[in-house]
PDB file of N, CA and C in Angstrom:
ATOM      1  N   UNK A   1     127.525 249.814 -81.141  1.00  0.00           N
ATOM      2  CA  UNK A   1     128.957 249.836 -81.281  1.00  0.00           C
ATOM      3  C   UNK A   1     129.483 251.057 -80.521  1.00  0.00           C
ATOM      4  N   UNK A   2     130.383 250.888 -79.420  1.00  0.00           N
ATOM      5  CA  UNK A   2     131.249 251.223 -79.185  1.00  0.00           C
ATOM      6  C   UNK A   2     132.161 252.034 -79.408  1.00  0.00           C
ATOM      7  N   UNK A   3     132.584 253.954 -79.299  1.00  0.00           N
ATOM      8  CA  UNK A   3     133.577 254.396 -79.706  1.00  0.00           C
ATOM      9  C   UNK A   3     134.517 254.317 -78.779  1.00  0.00           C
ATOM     10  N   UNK A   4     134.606 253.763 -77.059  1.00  0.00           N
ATOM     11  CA  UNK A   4     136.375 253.603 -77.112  1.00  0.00           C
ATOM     12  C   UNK A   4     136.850 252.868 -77.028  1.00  0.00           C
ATOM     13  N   UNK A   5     138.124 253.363 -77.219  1.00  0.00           N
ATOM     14  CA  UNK A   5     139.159 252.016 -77.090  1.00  0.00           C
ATOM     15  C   UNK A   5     139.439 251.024 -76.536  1.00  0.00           C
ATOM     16  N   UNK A   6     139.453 249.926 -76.878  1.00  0.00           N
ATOM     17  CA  UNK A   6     139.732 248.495 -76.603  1.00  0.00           C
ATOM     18  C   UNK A   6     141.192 248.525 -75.100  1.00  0.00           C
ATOM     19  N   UNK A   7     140.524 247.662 -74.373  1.00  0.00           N
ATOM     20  CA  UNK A   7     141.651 247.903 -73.009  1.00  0.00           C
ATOM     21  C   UNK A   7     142.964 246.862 -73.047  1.00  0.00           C
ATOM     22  N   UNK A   8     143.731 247.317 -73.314  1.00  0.00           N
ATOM     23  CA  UNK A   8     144.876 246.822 -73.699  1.00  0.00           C
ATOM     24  C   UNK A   8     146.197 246.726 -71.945  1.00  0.00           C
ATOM     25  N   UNK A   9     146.682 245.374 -71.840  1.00  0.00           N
ATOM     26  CA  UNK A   9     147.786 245.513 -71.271  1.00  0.00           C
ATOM     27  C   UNK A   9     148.346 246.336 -71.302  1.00  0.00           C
ATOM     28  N   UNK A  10     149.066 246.028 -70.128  1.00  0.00           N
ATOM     29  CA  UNK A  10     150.410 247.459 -70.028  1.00  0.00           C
ATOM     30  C   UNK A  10     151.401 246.372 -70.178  1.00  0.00           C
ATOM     31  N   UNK A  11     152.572 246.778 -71.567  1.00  0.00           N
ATOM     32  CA  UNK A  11     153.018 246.342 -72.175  1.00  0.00           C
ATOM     33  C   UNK A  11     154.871 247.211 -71.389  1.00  0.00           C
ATOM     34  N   UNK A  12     155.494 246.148 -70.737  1.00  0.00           N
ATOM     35  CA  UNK A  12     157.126 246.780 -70.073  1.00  0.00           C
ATOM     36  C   UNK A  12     157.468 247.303 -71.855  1.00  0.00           C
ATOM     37  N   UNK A  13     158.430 247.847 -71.463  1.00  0.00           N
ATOM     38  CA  UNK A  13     159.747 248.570 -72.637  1.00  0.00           C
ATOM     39  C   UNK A  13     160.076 247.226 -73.311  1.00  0.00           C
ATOM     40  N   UNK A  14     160.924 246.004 -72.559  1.00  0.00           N
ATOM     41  CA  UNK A  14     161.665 244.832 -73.233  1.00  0.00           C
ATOM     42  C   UNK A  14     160.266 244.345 -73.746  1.00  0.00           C
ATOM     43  N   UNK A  15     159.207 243.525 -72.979  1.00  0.00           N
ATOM     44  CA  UNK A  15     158.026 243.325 -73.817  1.00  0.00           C
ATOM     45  C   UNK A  15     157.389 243.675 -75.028  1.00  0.00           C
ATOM     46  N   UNK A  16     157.549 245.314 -75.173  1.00  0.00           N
ATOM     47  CA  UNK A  16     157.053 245.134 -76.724  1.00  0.00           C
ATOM     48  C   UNK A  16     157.976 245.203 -77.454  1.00  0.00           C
ATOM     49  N   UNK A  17     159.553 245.255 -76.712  1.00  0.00           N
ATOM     50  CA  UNK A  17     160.671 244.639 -77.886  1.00  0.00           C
ATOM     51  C   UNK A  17     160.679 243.214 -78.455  1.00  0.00           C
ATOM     52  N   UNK A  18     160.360 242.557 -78.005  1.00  0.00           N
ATOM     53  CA  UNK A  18     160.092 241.750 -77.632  1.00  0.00           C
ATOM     54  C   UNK A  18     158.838 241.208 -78.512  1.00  0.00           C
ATOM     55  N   UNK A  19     157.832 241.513 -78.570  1.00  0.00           N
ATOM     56  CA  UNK A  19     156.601 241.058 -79.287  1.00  0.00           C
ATOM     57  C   UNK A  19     157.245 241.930 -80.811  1.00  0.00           C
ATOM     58  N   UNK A  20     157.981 242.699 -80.830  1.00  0.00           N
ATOM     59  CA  UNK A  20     158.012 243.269 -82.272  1.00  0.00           C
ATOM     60  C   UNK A  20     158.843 242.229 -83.051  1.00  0.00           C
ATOM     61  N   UNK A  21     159.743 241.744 -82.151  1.00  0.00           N
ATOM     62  CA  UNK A  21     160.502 240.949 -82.834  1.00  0.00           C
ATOM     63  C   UNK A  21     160.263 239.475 -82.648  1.00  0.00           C
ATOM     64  N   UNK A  22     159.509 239.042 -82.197  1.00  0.00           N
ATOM     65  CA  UNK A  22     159.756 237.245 -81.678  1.00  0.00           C
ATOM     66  C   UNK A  22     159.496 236.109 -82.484  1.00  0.00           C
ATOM     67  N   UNK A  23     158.962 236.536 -83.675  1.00  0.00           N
ATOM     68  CA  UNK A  23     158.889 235.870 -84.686  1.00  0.00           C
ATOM     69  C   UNK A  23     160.705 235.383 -85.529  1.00  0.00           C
ATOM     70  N   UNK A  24     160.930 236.976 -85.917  1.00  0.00           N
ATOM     71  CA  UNK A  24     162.319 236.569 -86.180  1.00  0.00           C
ATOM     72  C   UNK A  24     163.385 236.096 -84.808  1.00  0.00           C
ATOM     73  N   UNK A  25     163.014 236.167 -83.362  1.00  0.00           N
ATOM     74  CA  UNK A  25     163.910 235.817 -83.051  1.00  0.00           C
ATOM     75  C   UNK A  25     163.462 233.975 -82.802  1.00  0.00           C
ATOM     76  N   UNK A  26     162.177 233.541 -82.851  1.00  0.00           N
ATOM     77  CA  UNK A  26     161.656 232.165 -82.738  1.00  0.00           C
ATOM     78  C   UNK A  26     162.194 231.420 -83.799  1.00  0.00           C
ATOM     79  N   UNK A  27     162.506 232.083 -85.368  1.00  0.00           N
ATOM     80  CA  UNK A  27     162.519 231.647 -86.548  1.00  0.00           C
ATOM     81  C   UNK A  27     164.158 231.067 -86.508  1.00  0.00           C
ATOM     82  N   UNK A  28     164.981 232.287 -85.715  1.00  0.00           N
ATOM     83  CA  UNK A  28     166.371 232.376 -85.725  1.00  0.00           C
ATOM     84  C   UNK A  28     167.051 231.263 -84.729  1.00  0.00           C
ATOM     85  N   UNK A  29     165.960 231.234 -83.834  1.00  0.00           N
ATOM     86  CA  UNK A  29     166.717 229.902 -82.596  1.00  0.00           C
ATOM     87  C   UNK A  29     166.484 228.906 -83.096  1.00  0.00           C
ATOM     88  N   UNK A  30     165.194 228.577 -83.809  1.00  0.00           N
ATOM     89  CA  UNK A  30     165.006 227.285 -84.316  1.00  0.00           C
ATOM     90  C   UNK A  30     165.582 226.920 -85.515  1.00  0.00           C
ATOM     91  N   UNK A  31     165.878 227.459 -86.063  1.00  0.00           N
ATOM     92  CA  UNK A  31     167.114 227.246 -87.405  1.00  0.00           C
ATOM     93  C   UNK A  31     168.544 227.190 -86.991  1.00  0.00           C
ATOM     94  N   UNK A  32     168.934 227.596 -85.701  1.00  0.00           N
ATOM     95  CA  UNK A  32     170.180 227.438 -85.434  1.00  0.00           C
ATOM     96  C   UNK A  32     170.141 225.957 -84.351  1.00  0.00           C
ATOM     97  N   UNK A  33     168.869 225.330 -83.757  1.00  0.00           N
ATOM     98  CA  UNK A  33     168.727 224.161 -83.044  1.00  0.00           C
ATOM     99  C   UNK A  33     168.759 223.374 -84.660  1.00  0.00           C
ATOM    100  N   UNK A  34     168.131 223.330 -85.537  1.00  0.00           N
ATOM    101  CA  UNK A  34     167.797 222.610 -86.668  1.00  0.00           C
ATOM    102  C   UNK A  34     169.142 222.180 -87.142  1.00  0.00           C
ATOM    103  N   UNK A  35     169.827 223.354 -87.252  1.00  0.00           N
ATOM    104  CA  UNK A  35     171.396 222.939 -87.841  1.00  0.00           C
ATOM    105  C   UNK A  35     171.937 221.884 -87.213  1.00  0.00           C
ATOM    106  N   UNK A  36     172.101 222.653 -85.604  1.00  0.00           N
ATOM    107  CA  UNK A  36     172.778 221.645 -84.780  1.00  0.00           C
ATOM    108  C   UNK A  36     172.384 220.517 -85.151  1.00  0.00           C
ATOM    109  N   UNK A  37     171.015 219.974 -85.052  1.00  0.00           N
ATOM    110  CA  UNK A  37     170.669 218.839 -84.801  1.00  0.00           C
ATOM    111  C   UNK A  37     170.695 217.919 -86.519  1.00  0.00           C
ATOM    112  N   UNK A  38     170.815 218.635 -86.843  1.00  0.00           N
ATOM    113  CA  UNK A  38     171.146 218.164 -88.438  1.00  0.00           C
ATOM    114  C   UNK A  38     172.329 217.903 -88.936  1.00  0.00           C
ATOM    115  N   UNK A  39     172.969 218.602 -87.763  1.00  0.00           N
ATOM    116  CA  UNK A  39     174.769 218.312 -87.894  1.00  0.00           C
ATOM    117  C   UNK A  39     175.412 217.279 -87.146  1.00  0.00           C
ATOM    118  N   UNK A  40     174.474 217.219 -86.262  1.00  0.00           N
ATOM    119  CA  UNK A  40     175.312 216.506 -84.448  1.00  0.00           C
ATOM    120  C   UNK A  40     174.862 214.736 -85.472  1.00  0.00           C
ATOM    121  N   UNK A  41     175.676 213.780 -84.390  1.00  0.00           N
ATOM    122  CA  UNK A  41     174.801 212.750 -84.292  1.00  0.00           C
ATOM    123  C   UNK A  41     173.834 212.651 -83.389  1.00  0.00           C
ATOM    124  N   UNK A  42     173.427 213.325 -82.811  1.00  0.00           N
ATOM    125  CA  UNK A  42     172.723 213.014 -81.248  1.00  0.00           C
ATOM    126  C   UNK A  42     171.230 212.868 -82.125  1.00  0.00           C
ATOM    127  N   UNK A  43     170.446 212.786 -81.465  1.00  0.00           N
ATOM    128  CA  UNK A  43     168.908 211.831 -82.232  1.00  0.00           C
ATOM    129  C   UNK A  43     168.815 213.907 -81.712  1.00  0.00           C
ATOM    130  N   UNK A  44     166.978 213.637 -82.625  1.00  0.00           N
ATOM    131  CA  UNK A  44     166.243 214.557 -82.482  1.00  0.00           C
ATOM    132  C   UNK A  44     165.141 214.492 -80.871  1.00  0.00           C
ATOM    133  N   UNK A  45     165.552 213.672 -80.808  1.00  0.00           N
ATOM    134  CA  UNK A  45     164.411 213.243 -79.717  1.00  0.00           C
ATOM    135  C   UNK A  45     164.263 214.336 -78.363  1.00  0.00           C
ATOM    136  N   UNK A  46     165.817 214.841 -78.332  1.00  0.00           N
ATOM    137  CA  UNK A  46     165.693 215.769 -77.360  1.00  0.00           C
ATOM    138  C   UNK A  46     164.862 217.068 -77.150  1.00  0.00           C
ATOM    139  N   UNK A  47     165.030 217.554 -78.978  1.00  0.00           N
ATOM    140  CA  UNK A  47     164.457 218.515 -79.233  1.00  0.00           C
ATOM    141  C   UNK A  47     162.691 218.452 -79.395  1.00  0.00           C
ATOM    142  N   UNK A  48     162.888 216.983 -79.392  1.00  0.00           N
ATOM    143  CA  UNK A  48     161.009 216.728 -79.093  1.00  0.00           C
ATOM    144  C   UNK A  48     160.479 216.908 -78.102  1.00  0.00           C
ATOM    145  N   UNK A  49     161.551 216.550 -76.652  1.00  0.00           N
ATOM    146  CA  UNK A  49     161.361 216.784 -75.366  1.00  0.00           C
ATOM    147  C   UNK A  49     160.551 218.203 -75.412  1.00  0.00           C
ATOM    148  N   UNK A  50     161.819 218.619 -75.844  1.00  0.00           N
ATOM    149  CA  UNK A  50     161.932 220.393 -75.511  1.00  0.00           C
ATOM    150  C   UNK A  50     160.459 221.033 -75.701  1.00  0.00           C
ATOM    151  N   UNK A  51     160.469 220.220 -77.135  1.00  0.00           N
ATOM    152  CA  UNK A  51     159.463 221.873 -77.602  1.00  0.00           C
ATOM    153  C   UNK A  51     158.003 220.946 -76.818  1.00  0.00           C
ATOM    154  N   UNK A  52     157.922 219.711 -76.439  1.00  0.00           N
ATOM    155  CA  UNK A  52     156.317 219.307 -75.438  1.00  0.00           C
ATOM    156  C   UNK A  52     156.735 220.243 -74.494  1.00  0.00           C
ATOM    157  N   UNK A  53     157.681 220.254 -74.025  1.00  0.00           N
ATOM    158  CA  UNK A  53     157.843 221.387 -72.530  1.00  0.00           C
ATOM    159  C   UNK A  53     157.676 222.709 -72.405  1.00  0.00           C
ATOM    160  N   UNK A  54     158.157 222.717 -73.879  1.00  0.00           N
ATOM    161  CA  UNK A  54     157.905 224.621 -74.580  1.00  0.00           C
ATOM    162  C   UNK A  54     156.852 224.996 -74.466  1.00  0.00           C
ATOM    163  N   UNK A  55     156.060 224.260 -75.574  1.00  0.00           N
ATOM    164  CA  UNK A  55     154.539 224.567 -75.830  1.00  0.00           C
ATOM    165  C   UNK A  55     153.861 223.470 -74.680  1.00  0.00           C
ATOM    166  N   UNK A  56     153.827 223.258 -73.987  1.00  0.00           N
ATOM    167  CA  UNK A  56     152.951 223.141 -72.741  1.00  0.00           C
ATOM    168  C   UNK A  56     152.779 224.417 -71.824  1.00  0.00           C
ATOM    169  N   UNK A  57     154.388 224.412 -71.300  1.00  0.00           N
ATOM    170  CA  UNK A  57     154.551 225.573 -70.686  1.00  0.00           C
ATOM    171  C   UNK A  57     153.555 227.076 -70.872  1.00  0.00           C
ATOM    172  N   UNK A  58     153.933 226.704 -72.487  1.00  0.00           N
ATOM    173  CA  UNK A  58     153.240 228.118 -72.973  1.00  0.00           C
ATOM    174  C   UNK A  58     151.264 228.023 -73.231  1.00  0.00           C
ATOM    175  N   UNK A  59     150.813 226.910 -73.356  1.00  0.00           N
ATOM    176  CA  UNK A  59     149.697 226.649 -73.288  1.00  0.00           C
ATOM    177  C   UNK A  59     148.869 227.028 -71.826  1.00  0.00           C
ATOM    178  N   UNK A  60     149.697 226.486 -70.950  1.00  0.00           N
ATOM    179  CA  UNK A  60     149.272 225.911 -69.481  1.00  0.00           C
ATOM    180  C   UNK A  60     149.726 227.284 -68.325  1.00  0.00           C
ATOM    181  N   UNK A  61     150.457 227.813 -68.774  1.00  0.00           N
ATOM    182  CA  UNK A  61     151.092 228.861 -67.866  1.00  0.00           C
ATOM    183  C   UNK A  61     151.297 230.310 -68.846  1.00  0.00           C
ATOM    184  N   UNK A  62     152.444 230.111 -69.575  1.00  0.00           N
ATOM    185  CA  UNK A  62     152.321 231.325 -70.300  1.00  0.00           C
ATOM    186  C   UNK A  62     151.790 232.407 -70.696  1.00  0.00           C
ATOM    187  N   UNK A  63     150.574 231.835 -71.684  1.00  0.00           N
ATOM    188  CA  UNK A  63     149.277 232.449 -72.252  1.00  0.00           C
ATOM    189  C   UNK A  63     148.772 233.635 -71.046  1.00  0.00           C
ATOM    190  N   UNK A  64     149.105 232.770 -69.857  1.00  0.00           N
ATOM    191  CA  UNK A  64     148.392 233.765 -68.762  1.00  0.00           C
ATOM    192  C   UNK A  64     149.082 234.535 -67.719  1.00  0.00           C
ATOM    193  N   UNK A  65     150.295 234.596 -68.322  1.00  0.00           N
ATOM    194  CA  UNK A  65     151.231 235.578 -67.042  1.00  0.00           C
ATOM    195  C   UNK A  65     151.044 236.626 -66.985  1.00  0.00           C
ATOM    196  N   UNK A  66     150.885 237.068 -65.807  1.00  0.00           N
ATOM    197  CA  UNK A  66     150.874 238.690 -65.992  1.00  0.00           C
ATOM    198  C   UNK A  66     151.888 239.732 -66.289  1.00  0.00           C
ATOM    199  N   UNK A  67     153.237 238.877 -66.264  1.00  0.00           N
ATOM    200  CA  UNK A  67     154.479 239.648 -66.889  1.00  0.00           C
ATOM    201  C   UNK A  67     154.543 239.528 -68.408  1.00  0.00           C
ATOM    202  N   UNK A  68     154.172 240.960 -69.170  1.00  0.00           N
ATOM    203  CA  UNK A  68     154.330 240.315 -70.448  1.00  0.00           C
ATOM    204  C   UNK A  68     155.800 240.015 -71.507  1.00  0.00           C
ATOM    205  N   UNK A  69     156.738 240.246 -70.437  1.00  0.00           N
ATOM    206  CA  UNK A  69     158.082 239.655 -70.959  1.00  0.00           C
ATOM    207  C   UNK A  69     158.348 238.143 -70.983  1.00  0.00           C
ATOM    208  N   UNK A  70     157.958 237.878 -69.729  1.00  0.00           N
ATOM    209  CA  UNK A  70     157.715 236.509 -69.609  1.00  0.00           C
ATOM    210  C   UNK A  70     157.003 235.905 -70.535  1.00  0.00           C
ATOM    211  N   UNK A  71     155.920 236.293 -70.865  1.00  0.00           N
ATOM    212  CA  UNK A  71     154.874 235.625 -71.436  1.00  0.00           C
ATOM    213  C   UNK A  71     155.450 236.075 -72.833  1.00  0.00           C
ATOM    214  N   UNK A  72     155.823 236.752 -73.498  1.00  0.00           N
ATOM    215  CA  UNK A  72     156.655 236.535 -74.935  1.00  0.00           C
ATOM    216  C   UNK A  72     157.524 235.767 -75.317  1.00  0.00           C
ATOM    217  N   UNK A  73     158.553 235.852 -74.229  1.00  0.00           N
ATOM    218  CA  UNK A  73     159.806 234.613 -74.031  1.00  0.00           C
ATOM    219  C   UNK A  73     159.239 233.513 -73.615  1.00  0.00           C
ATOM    220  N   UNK A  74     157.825 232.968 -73.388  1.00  0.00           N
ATOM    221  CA  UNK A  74     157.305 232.148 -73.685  1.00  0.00           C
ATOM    222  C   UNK A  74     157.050 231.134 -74.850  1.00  0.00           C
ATOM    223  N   UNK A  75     156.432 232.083 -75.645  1.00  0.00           N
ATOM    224  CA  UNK A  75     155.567 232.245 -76.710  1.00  0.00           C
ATOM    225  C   UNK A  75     157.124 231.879 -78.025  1.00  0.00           C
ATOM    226  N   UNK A  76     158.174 232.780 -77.850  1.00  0.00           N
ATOM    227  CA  UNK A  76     159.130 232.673 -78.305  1.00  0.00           C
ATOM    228  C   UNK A  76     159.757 230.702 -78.202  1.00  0.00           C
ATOM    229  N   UNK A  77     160.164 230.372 -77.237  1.00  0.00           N
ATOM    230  CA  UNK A  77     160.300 229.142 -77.162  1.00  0.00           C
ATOM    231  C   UNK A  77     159.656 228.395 -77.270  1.00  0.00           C
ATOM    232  N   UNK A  78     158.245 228.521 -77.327  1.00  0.00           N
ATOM    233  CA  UNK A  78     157.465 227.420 -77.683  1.00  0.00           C
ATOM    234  C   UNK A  78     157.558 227.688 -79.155  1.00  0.00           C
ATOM    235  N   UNK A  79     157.488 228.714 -79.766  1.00  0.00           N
ATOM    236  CA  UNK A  79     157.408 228.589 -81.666  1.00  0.00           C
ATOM    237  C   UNK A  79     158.854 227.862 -82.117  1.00  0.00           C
ATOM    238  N   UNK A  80     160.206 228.543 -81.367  1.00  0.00           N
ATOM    239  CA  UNK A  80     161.725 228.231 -81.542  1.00  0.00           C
ATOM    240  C   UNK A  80     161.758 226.366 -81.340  1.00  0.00           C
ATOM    241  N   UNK A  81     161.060 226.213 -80.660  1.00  0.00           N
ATOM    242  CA  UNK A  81     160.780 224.514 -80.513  1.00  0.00           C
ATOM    243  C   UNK A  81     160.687 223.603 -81.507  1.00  0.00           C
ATOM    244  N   UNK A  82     159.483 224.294 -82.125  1.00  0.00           N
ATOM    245  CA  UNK A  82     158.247 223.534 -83.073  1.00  0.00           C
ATOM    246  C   UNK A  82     158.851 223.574 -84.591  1.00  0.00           C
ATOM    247  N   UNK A  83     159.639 224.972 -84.504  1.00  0.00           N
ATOM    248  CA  UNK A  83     160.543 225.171 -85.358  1.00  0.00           C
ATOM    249  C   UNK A  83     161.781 224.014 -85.887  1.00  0.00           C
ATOM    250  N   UNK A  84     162.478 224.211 -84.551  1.00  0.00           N
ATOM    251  CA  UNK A  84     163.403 222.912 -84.503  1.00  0.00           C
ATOM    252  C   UNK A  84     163.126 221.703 -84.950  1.00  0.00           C
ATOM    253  N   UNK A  85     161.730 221.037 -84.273  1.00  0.00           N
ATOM    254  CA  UNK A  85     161.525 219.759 -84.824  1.00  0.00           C
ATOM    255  C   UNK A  85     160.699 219.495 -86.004  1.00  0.00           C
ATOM    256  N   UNK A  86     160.193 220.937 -87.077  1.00  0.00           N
ATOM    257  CA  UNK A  86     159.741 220.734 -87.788  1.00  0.00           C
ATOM    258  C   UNK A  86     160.679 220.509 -88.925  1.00  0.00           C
ATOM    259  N   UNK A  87     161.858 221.281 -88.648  1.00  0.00           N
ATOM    260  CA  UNK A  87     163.005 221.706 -89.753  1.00  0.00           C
ATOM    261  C   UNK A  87     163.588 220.027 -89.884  1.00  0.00           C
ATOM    262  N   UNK A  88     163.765 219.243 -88.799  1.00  0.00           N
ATOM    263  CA  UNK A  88     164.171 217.734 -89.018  1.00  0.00           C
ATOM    264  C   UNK A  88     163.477 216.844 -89.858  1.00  0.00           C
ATOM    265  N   UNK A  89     162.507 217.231 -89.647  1.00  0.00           N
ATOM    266  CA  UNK A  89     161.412 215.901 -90.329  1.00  0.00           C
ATOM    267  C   UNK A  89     160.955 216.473 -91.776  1.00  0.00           C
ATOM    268  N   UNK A  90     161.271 217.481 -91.837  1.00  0.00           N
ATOM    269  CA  UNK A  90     161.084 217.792 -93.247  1.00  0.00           C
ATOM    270  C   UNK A  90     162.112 217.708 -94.126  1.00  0.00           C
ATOM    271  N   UNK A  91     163.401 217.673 -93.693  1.00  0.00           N
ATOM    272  CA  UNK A  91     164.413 217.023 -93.994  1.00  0.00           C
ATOM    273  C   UNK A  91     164.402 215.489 -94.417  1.00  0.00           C
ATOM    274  N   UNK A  92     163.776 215.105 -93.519  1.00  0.00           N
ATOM    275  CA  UNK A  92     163.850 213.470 -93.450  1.00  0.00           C
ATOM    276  C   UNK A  92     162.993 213.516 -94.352  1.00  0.00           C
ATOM    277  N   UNK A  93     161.622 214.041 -94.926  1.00  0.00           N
ATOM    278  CA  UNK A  93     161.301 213.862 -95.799  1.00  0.00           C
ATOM    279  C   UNK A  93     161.540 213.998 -97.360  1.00  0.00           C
ATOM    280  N   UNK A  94     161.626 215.228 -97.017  1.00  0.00           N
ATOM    281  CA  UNK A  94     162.398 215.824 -98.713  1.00  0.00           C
ATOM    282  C   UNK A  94     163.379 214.551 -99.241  1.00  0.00           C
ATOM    283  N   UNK A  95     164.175 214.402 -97.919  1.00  0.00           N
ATOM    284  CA  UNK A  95     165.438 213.615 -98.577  1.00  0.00           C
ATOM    285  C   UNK A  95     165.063 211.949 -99.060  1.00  0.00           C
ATOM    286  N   UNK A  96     163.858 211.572 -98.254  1.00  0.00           N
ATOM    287  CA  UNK A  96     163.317 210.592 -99.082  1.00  0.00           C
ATOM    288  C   UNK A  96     162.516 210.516-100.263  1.00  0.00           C
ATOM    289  N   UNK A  97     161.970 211.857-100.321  1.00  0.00           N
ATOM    290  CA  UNK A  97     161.159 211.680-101.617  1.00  0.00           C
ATOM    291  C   UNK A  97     162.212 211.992-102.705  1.00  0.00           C
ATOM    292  N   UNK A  98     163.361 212.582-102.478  1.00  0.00           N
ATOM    293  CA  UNK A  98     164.648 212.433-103.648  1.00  0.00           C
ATOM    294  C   UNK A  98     165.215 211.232-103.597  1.00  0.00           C
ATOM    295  N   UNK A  99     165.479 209.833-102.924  1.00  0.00           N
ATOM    296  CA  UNK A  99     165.768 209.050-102.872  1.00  0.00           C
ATOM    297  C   UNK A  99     164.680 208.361-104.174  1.00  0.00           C
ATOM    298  N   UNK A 100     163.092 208.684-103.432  1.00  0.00           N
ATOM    299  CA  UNK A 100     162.612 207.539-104.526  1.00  0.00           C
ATOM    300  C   UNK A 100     162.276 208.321-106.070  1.00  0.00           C
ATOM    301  N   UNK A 101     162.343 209.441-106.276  1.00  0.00           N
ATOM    302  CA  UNK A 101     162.368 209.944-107.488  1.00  0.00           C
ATOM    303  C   UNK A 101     163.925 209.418-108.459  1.00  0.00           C
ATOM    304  N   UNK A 102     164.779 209.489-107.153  1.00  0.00           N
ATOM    305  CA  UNK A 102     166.338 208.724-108.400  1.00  0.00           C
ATOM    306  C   UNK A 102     165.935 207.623-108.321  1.00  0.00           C
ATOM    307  N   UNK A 103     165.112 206.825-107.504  1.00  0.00           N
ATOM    308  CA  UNK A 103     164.692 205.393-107.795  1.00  0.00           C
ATOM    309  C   UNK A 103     164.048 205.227-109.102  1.00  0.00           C
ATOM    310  N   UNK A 104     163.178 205.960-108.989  1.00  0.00           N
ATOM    311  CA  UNK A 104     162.049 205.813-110.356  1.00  0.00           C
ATOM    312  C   UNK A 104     162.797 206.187-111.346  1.00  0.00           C
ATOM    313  N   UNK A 105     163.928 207.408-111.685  1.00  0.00           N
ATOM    314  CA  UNK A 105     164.498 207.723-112.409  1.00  0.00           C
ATOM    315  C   UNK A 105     165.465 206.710-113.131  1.00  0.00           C
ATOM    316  N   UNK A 106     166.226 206.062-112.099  1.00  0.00           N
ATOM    317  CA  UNK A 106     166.692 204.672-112.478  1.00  0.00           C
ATOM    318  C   UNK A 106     166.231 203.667-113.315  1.00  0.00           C
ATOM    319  N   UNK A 107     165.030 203.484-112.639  1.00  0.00           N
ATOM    320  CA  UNK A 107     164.164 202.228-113.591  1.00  0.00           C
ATOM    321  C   UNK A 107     163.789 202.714-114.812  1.00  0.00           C
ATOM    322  N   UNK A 108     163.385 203.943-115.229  1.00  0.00           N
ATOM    323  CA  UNK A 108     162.960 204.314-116.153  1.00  0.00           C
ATOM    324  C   UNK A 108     163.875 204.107-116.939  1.00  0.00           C
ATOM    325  N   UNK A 109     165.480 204.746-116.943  1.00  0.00           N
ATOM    326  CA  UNK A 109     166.164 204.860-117.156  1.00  0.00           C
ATOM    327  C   UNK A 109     166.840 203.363-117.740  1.00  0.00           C
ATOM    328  N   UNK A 110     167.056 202.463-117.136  1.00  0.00           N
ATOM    329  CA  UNK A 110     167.243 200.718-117.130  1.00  0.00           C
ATOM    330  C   UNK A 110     166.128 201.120-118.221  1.00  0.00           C
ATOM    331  N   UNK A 111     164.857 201.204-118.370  1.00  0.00           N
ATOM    332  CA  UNK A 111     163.672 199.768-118.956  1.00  0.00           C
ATOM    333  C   UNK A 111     164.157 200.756-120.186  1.00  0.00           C
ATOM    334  N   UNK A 112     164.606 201.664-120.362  1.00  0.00           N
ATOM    335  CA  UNK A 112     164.895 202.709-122.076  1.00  0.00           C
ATOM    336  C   UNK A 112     166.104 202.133-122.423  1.00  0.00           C
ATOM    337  N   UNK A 113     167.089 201.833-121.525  1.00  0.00           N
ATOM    338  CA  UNK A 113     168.390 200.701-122.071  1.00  0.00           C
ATOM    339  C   UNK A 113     168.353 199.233-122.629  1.00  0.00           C
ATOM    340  N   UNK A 114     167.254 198.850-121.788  1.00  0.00           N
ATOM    341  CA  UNK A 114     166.826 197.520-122.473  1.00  0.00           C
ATOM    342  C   UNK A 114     166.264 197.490-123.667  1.00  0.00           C
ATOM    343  N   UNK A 115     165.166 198.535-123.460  1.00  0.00           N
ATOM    344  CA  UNK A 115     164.773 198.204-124.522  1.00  0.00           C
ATOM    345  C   UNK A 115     165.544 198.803-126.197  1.00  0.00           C
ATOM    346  N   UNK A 116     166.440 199.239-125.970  1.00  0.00           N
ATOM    347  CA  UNK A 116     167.125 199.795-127.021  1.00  0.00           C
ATOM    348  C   UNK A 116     167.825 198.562-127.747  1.00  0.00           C
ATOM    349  N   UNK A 117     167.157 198.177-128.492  1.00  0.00           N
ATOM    350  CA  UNK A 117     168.039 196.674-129.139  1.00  0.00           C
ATOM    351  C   UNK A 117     168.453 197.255-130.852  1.00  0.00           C
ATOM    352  N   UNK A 118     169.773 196.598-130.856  1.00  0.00           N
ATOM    353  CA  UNK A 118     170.171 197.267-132.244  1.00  0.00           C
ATOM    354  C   UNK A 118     170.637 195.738-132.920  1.00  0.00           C
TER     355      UNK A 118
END
C-alpha cells in the first residue's frame, strides 16, 4: 500500500461548482420539467426523447470529456431527465393504485350495506 495521493483531475472554478451542487440542481430541473409536464396537455413522450439523448450523451461522450464543466452539465441533464420521466409515471401510478383502493373501498363498503338487513 501506497502513501500518495491518488491523481486527481484538474477540476476549473465553475466545475467544482458545479459537482458541489448538481444533484440539487438535477433534482430542481427535473421537478420543474415534471410540473410542466404534469400540467401541460402535451404527452410525456418528449421528455422520454430527451432524457435517451441525455443519458446517452452522457454514457457515450460525457463520462469522458476532458472539460470537467462539460462533463458535469452532462451528468446534470442526464439525472434532470430521468428525473422528469420518473416523476410522471409515478404519478400515473400512485394515482391508479388510489383509484383501485376507492374501488375496493366501494365494494366493501356496498357488500356491509347489503348486508345490513333490518
Amino acid at each position: 500500500m501506497t502513501s500518495s495521493p491518488a491523481l486527481e483531475l484538474r477540476e476549473s472554478e465553475r466545475g467544482a461548482w458545479l459537482r458541489a451542487r448538481r444533484l440539487r440542481l438535477a433534482l430542481v430541473i427535473g421537478l420543474v420539467e415534471s410540473i410542466i409536464v404534469l400540467a401541460g396537455d402535451s404527452g410525456w413522450y418528449w421528455v422520454l426523447a430527451a432524457a435517451v439523448v441525455a443519458v446517452a450523451f452522457y454514457l457515450f461522450a460525457g463520462r469522458n470529456l476532458r472539460f470537467h464543466t462539460i462533463r458535469e452539465l452532462s451528468w446534470i441533464a442526464a439525472a434532470s431527465q430521468l428525473i422528469a420521466v420518473l416523476v410522471p409515471v409515478l404519478w400515473v401510478l400512485v394515482k391508479a393504485l388510489a383509484i383501485a383502493v376507492l374501488v375496493v373501498l366501494a365494494a366493501v363498503l356496498l357488500v356491509i350495506l347489503l348486508a345490513d338487513r333490518r
